[in-house]
PDB file of N, CA and C in Angstrom:
ATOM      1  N   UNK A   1      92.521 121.827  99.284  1.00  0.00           N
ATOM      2  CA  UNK A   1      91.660 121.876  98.125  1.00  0.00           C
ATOM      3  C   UNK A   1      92.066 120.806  97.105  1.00  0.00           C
ATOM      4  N   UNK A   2      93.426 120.491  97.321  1.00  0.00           N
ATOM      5  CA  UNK A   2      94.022 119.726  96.024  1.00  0.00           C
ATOM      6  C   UNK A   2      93.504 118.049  96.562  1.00  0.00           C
ATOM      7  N   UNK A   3      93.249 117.693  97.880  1.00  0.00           N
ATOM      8  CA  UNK A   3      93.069 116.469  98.361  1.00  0.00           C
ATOM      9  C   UNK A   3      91.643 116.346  97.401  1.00  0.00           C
ATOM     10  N   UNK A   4      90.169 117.322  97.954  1.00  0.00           N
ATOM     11  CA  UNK A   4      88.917 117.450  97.743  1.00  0.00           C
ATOM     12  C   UNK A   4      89.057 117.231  95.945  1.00  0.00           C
ATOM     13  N   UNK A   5      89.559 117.707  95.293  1.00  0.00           N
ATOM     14  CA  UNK A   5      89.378 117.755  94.280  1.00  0.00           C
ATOM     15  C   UNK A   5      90.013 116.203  93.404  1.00  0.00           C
ATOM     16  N   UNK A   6      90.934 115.924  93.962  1.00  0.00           N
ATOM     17  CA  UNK A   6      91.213 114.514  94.135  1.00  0.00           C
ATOM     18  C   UNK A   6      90.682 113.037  94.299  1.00  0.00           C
ATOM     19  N   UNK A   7      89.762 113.500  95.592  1.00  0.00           N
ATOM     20  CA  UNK A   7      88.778 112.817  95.841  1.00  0.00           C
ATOM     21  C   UNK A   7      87.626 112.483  95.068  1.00  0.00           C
ATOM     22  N   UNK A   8      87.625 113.807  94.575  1.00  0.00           N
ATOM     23  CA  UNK A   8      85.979 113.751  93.673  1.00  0.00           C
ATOM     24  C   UNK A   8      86.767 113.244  92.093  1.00  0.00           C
ATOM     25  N   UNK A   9      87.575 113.489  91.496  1.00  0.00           N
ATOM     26  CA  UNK A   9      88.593 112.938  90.640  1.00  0.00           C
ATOM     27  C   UNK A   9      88.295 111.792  90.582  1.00  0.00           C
ATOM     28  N   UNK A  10      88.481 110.644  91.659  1.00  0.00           N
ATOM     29  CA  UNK A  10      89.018 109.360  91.767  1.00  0.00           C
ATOM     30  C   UNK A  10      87.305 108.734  92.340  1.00  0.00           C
ATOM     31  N   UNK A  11      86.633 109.707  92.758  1.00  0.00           N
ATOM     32  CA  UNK A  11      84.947 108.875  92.442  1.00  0.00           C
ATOM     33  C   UNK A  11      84.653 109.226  91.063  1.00  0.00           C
ATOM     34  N   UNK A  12      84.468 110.066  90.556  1.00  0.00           N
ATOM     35  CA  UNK A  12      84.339 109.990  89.111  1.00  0.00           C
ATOM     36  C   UNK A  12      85.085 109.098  88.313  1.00  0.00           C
ATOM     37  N   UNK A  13      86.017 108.796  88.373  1.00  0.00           N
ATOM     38  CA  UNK A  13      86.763 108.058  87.420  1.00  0.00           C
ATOM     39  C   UNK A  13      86.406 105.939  87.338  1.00  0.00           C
ATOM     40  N   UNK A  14      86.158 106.154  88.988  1.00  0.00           N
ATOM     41  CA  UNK A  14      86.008 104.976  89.393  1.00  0.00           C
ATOM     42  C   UNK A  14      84.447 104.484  89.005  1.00  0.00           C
ATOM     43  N   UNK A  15      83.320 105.307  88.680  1.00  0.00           N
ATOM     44  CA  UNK A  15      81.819 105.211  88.488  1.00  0.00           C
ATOM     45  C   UNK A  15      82.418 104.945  87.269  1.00  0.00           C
ATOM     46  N   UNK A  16      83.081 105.926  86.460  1.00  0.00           N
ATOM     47  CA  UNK A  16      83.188 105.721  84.987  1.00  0.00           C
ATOM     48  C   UNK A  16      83.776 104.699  84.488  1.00  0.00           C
ATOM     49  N   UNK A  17      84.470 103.828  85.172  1.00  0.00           N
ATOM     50  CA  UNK A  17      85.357 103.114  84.339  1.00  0.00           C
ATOM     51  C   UNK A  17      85.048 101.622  85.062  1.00  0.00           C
ATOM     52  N   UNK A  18      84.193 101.084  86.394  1.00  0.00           N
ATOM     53  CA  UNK A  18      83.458 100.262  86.995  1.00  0.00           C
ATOM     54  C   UNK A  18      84.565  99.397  86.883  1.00  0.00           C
ATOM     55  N   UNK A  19      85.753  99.794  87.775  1.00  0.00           N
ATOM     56  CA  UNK A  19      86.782  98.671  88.091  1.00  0.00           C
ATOM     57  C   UNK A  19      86.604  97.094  88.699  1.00  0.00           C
ATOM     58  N   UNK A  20      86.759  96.602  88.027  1.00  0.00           N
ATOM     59  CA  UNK A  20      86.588  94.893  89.172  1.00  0.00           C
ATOM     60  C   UNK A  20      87.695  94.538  90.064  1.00  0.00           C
ATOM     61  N   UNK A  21      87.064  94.513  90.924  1.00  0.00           N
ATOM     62  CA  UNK A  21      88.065  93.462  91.968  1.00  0.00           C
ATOM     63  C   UNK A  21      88.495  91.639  91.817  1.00  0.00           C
ATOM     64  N   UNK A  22      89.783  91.499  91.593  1.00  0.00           N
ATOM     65  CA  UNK A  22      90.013  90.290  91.598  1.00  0.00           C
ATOM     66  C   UNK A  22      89.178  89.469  92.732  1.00  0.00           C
ATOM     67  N   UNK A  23      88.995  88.393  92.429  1.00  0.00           N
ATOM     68  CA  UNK A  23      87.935  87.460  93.423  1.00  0.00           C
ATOM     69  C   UNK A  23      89.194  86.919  94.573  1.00  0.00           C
ATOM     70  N   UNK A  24      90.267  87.000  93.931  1.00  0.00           N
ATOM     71  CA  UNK A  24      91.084  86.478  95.397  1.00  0.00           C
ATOM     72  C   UNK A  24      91.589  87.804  96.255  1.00  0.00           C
ATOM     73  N   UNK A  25      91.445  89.008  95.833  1.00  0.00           N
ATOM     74  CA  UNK A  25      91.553  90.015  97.053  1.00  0.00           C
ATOM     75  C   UNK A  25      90.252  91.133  97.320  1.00  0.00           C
ATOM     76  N   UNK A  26      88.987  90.078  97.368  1.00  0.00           N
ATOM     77  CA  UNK A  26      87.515  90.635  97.147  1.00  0.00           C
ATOM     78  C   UNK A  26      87.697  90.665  98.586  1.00  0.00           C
ATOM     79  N   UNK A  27      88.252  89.481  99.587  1.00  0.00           N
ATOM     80  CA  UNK A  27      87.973  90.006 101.073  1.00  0.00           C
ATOM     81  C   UNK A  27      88.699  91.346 101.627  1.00  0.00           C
ATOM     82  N   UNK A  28      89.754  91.298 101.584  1.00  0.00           N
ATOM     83  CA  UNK A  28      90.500  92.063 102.038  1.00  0.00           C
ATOM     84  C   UNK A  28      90.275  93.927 101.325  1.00  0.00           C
ATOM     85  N   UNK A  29      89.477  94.217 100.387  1.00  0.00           N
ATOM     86  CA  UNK A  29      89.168  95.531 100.261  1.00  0.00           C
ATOM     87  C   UNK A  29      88.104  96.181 101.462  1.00  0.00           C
ATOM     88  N   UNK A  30      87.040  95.546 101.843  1.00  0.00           N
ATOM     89  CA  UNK A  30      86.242  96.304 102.819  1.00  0.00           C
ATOM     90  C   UNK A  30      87.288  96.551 104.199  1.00  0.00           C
ATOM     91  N   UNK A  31      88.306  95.643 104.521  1.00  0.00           N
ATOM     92  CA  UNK A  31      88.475  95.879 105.898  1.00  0.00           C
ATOM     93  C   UNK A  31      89.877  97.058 105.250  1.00  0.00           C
ATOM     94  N   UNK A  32      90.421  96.604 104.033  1.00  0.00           N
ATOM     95  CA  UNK A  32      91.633  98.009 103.621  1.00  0.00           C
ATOM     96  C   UNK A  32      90.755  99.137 103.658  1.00  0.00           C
ATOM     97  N   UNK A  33      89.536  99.555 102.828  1.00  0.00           N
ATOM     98  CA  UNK A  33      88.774 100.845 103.013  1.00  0.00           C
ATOM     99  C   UNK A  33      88.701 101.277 104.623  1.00  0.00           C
ATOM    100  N   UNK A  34      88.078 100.440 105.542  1.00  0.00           N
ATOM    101  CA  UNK A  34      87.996 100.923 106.751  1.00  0.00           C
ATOM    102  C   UNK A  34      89.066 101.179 107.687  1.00  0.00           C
ATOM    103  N   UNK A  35      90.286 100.440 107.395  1.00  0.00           N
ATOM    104  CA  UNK A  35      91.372 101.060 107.817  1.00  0.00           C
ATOM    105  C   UNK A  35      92.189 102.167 106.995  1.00  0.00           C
ATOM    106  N   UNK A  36      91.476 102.576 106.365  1.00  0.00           N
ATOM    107  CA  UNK A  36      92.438 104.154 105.279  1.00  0.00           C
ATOM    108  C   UNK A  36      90.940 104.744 106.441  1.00  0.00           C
ATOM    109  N   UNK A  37      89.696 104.413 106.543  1.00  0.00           N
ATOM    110  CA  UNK A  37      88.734 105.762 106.927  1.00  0.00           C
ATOM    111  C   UNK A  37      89.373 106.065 108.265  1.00  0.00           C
ATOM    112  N   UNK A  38      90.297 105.067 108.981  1.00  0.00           N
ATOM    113  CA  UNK A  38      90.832 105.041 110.355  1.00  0.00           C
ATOM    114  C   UNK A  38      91.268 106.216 110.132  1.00  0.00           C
ATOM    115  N   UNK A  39      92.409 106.020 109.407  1.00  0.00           N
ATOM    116  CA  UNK A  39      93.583 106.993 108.953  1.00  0.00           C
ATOM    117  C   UNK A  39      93.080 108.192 108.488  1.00  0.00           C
ATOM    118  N   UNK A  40      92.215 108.441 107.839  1.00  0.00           N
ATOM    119  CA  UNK A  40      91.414 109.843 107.242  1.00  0.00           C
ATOM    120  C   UNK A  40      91.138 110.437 108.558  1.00  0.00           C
ATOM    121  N   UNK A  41      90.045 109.898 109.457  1.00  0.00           N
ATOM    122  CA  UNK A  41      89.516 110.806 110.508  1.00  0.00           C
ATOM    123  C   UNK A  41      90.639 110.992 111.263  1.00  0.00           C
ATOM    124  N   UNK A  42      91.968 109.976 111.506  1.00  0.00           N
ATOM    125  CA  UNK A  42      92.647 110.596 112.403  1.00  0.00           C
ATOM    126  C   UNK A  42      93.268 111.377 112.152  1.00  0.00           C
ATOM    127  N   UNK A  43      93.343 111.579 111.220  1.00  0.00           N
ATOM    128  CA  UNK A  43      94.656 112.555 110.407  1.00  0.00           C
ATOM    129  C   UNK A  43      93.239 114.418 110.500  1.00  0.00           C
ATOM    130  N   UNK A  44      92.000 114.283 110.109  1.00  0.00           N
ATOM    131  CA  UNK A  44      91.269 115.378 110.223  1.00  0.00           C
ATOM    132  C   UNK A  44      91.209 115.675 111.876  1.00  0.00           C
ATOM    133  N   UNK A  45      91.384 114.731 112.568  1.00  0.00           N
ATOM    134  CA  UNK A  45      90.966 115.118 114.327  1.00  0.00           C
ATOM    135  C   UNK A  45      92.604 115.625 114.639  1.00  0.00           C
ATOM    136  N   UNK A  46      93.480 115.186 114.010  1.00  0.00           N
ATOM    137  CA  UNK A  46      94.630 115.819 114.216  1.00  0.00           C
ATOM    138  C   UNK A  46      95.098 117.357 113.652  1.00  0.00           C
ATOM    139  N   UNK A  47      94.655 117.352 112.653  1.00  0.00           N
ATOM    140  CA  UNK A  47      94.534 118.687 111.557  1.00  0.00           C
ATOM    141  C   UNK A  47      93.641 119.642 112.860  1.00  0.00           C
ATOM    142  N   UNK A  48      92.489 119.604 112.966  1.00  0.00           N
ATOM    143  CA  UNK A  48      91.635 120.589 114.235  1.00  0.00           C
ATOM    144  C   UNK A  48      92.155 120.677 115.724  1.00  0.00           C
ATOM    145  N   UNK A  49      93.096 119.355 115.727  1.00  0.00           N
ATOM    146  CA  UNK A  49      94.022 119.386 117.394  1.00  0.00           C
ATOM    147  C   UNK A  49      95.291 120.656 117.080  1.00  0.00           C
ATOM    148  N   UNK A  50      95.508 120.707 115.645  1.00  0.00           N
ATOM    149  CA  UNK A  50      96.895 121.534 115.431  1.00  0.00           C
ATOM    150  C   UNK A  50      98.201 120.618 115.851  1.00  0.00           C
ATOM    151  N   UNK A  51      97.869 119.119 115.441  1.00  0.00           N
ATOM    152  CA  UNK A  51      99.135 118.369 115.555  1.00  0.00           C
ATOM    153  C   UNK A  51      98.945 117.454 114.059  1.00  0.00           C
ATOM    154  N   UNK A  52      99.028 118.239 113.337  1.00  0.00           N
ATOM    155  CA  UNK A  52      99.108 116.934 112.487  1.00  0.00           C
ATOM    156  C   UNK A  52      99.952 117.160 111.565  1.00  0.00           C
ATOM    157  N   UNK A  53     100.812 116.108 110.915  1.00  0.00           N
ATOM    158  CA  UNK A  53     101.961 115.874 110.776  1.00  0.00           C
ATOM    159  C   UNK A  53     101.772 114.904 109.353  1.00  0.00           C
ATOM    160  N   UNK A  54     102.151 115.547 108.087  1.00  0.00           N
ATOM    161  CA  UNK A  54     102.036 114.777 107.219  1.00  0.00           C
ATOM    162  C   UNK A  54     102.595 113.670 106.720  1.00  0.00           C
ATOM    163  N   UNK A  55     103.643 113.186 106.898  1.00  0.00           N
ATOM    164  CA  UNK A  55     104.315 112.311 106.729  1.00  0.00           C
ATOM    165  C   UNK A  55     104.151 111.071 107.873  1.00  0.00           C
ATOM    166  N   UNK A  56     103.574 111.475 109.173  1.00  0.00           N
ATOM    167  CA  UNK A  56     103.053 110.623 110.170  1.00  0.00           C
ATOM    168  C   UNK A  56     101.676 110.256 109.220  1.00  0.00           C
ATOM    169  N   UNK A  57     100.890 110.818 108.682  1.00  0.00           N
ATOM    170  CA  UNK A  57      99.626 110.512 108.262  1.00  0.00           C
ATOM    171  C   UNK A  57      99.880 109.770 107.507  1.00  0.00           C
ATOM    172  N   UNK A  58     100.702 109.900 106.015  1.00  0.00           N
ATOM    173  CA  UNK A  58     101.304 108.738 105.175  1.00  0.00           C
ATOM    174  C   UNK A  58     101.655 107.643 105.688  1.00  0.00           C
ATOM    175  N   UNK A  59     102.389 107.032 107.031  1.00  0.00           N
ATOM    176  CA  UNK A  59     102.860 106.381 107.210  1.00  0.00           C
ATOM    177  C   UNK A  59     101.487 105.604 107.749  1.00  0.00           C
ATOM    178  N   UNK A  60     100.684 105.951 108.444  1.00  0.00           N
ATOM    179  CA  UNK A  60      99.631 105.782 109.448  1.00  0.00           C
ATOM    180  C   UNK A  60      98.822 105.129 108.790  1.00  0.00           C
ATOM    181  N   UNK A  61      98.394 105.601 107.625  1.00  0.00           N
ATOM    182  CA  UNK A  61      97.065 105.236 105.958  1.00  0.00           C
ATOM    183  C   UNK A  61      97.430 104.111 105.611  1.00  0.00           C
ATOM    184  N   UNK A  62      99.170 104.369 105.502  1.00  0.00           N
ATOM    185  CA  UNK A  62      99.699 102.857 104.701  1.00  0.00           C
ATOM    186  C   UNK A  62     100.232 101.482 105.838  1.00  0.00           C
ATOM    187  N   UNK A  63     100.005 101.797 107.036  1.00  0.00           N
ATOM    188  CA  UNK A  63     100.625 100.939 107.730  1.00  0.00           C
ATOM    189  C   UNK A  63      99.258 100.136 108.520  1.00  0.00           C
ATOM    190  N   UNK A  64      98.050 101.011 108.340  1.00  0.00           N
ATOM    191  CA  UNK A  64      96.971 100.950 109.085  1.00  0.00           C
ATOM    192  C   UNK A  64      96.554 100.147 107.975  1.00  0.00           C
ATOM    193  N   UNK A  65      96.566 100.093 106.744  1.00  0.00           N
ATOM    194  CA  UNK A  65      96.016  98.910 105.462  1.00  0.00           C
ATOM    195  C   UNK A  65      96.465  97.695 105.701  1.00  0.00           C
ATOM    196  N   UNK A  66      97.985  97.522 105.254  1.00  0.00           N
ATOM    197  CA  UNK A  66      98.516  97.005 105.433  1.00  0.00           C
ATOM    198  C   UNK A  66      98.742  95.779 106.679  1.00  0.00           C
ATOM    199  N   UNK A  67      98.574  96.507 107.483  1.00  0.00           N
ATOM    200  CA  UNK A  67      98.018  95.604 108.750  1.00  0.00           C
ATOM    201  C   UNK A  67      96.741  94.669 109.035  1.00  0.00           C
ATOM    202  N   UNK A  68      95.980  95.743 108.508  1.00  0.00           N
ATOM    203  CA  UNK A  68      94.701  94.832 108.793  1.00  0.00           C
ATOM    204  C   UNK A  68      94.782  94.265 107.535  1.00  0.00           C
ATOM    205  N   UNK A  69      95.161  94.023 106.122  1.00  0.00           N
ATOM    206  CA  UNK A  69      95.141  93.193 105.459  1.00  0.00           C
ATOM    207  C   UNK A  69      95.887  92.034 105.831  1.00  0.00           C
ATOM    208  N   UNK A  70      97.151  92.446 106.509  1.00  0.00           N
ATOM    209  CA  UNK A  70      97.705  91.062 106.971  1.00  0.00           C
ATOM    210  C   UNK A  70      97.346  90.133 107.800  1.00  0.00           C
ATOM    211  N   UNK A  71      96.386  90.734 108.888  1.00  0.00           N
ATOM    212  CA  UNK A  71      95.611  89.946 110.120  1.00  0.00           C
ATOM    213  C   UNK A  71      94.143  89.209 109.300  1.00  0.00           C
ATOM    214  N   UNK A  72      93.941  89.951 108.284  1.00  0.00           N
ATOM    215  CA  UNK A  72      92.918  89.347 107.530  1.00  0.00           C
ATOM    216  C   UNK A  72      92.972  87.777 106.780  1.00  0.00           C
ATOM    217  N   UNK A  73      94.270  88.085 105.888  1.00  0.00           N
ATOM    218  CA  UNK A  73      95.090  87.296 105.304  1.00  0.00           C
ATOM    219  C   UNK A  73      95.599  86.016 106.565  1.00  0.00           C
ATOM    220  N   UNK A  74      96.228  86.337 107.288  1.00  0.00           N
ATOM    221  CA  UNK A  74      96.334  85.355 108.230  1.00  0.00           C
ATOM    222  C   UNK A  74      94.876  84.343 108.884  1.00  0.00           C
ATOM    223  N   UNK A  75      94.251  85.149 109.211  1.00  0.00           N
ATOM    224  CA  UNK A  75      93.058  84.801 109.757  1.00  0.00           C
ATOM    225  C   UNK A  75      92.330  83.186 108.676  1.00  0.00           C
ATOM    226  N   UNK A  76      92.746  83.746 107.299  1.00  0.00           N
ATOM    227  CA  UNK A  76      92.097  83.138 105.889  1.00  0.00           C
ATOM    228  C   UNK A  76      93.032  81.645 106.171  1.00  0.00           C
ATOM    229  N   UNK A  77      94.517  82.359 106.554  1.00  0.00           N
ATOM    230  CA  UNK A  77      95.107  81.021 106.302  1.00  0.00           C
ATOM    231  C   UNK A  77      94.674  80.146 107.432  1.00  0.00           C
ATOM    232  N   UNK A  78      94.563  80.410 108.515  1.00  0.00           N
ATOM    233  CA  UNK A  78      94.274  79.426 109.773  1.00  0.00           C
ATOM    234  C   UNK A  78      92.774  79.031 110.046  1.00  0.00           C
ATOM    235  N   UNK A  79      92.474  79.754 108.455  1.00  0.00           N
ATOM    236  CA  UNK A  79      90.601  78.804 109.218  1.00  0.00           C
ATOM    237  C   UNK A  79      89.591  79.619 109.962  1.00  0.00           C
ATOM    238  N   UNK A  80      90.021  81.024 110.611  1.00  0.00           N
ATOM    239  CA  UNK A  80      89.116  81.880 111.505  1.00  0.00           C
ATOM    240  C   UNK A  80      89.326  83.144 110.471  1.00  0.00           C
ATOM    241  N   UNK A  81      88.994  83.427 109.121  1.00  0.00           N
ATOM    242  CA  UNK A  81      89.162  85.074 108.328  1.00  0.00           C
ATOM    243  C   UNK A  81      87.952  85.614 108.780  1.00  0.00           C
ATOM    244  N   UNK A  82      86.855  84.815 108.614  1.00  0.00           N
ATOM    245  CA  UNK A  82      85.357  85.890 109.533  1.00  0.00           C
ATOM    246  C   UNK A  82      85.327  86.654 110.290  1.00  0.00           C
ATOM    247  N   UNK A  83      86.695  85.715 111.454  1.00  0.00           N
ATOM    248  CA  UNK A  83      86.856  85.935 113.125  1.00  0.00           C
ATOM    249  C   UNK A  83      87.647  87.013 112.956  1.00  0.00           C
ATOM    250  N   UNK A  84      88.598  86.745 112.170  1.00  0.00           N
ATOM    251  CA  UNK A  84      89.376  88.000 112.528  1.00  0.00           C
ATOM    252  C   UNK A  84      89.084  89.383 111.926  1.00  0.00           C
ATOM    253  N   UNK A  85      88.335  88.860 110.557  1.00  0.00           N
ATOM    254  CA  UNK A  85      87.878  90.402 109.727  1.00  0.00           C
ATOM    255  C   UNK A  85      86.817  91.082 111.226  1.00  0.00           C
ATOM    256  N   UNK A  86      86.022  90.356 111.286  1.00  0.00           N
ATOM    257  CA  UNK A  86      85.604  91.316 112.180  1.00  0.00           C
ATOM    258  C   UNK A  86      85.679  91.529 113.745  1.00  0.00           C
ATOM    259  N   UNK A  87      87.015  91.398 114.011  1.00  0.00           N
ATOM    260  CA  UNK A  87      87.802  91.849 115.042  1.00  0.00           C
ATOM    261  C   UNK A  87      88.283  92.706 114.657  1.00  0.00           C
ATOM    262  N   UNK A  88      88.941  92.758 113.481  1.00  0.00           N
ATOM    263  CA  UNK A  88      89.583  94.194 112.776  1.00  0.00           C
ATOM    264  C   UNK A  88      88.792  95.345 112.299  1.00  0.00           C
ATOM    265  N   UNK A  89      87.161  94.990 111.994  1.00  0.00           N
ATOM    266  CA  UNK A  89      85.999  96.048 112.322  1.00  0.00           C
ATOM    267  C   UNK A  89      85.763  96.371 113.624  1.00  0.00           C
ATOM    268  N   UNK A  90      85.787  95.742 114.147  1.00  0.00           N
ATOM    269  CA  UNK A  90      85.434  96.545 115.557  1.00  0.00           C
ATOM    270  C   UNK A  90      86.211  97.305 115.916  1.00  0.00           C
ATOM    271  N   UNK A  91      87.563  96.900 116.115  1.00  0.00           N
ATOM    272  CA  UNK A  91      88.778  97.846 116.357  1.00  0.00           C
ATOM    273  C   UNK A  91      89.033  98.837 115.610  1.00  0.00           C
ATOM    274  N   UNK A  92      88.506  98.956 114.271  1.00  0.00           N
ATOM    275  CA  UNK A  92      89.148 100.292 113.389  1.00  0.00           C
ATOM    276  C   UNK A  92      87.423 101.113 113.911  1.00  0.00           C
ATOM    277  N   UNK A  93      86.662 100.288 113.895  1.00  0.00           N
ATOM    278  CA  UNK A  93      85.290 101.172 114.107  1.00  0.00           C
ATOM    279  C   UNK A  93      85.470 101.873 115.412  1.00  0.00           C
ATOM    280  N   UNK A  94      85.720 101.212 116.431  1.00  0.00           N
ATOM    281  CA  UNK A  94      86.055 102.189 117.935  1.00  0.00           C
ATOM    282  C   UNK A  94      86.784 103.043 117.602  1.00  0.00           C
ATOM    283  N   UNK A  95      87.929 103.233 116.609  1.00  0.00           N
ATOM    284  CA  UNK A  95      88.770 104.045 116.700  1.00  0.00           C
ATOM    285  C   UNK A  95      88.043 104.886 115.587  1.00  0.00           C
ATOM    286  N   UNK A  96      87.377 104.504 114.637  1.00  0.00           N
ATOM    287  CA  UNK A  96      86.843 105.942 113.887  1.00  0.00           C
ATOM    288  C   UNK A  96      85.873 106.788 114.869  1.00  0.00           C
ATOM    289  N   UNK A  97      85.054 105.898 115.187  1.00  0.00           N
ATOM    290  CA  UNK A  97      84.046 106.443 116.157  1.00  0.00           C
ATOM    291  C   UNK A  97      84.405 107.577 116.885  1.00  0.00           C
ATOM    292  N   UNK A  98      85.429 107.086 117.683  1.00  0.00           N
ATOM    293  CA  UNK A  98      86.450 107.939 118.459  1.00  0.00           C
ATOM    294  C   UNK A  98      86.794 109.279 118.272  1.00  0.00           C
ATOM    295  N   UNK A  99      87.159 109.167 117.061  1.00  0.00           N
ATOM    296  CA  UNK A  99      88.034 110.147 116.097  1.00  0.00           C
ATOM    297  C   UNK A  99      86.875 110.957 115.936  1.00  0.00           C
ATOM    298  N   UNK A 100      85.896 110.463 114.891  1.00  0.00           N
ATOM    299  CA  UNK A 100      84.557 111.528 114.786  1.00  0.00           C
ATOM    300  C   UNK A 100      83.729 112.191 115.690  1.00  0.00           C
ATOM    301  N   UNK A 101      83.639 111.632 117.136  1.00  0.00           N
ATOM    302  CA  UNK A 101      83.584 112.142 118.518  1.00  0.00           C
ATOM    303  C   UNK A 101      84.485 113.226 118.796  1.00  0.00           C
ATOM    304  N   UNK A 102      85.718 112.847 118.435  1.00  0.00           N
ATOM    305  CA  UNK A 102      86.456 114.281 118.544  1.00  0.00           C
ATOM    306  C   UNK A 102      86.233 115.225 117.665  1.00  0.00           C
ATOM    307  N   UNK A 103      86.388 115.021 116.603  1.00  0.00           N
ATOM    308  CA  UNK A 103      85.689 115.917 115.645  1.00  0.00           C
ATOM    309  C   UNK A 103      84.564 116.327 115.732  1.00  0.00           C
ATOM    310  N   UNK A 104      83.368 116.194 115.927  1.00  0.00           N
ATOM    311  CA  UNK A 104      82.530 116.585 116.736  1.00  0.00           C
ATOM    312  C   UNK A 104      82.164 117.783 117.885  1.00  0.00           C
ATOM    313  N   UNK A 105      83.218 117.090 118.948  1.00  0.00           N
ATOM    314  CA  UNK A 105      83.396 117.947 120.046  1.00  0.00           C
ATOM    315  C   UNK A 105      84.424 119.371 119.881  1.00  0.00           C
ATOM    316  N   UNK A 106      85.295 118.928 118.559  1.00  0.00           N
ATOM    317  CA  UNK A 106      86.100 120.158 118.550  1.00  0.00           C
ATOM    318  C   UNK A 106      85.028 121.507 117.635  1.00  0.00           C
ATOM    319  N   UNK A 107      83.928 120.886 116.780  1.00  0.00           N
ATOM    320  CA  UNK A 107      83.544 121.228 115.607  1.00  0.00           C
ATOM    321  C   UNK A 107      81.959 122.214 116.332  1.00  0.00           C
ATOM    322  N   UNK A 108      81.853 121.372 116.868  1.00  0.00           N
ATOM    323  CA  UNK A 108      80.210 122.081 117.527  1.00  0.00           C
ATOM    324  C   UNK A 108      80.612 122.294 118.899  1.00  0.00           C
ATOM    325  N   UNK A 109      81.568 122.229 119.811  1.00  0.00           N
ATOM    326  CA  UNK A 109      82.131 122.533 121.170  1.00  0.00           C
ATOM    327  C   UNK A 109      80.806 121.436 121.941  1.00  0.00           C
ATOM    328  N   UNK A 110      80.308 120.227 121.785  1.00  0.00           N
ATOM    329  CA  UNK A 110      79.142 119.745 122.047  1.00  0.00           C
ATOM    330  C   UNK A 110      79.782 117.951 122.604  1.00  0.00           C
TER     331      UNK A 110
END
């Protein structure tokens, strides 16, 4: 309950207060959001498996950002950031996909 309420916390606050993004880390927020949604569904498909492990999830959210910001960042420096941002969508998207498939199948037995 304390996450949910959190959540809705930190959209409210964020409508209210219309944060800007610096223009030099404007790329790297869409592919950090989609690698935390990695980390969200896996951490909920793990929660309904009865394996989930909080401190694995912390590590997972922050290592799963982190990463794809760095392959992003790299990508920028060598001339291919397009190429690689969306190599790093596809790959976090198979794996949400994935995840919500399981969720799914655990949720409606379907």
């Amino acid at each position: 309950m304390i996450a949910v309420i959190a959540l809705l916390l930190g959209v409210a606050l964020g409508v209210l207060l219309d944060p800007t993004v610096p223009a030099a880390m404007q790329p790297y927020l869409p592919i950090a959001v989609i690698a935390a949604l990695d980390a969200v569904f896996g951490g909920v498909r793990a929660k309904l498996d009865g394996i989930f492990d909080d401190k694995q999830f912390v590590i997972s959210f922050i290592s799963n950002v982190l990463v794809a910001a760095v392959i992003v960042y790299l990508g920028d420096q060598l001339g291919v950031g397009s190429q690689l941002s969306t190599g790093v969508v596809v790959v976090l998207g198979v794996r949400i996909f994935g995840n919500v498939a399981a969720i799914r199948r655990h949720l409606f037995r379907a």
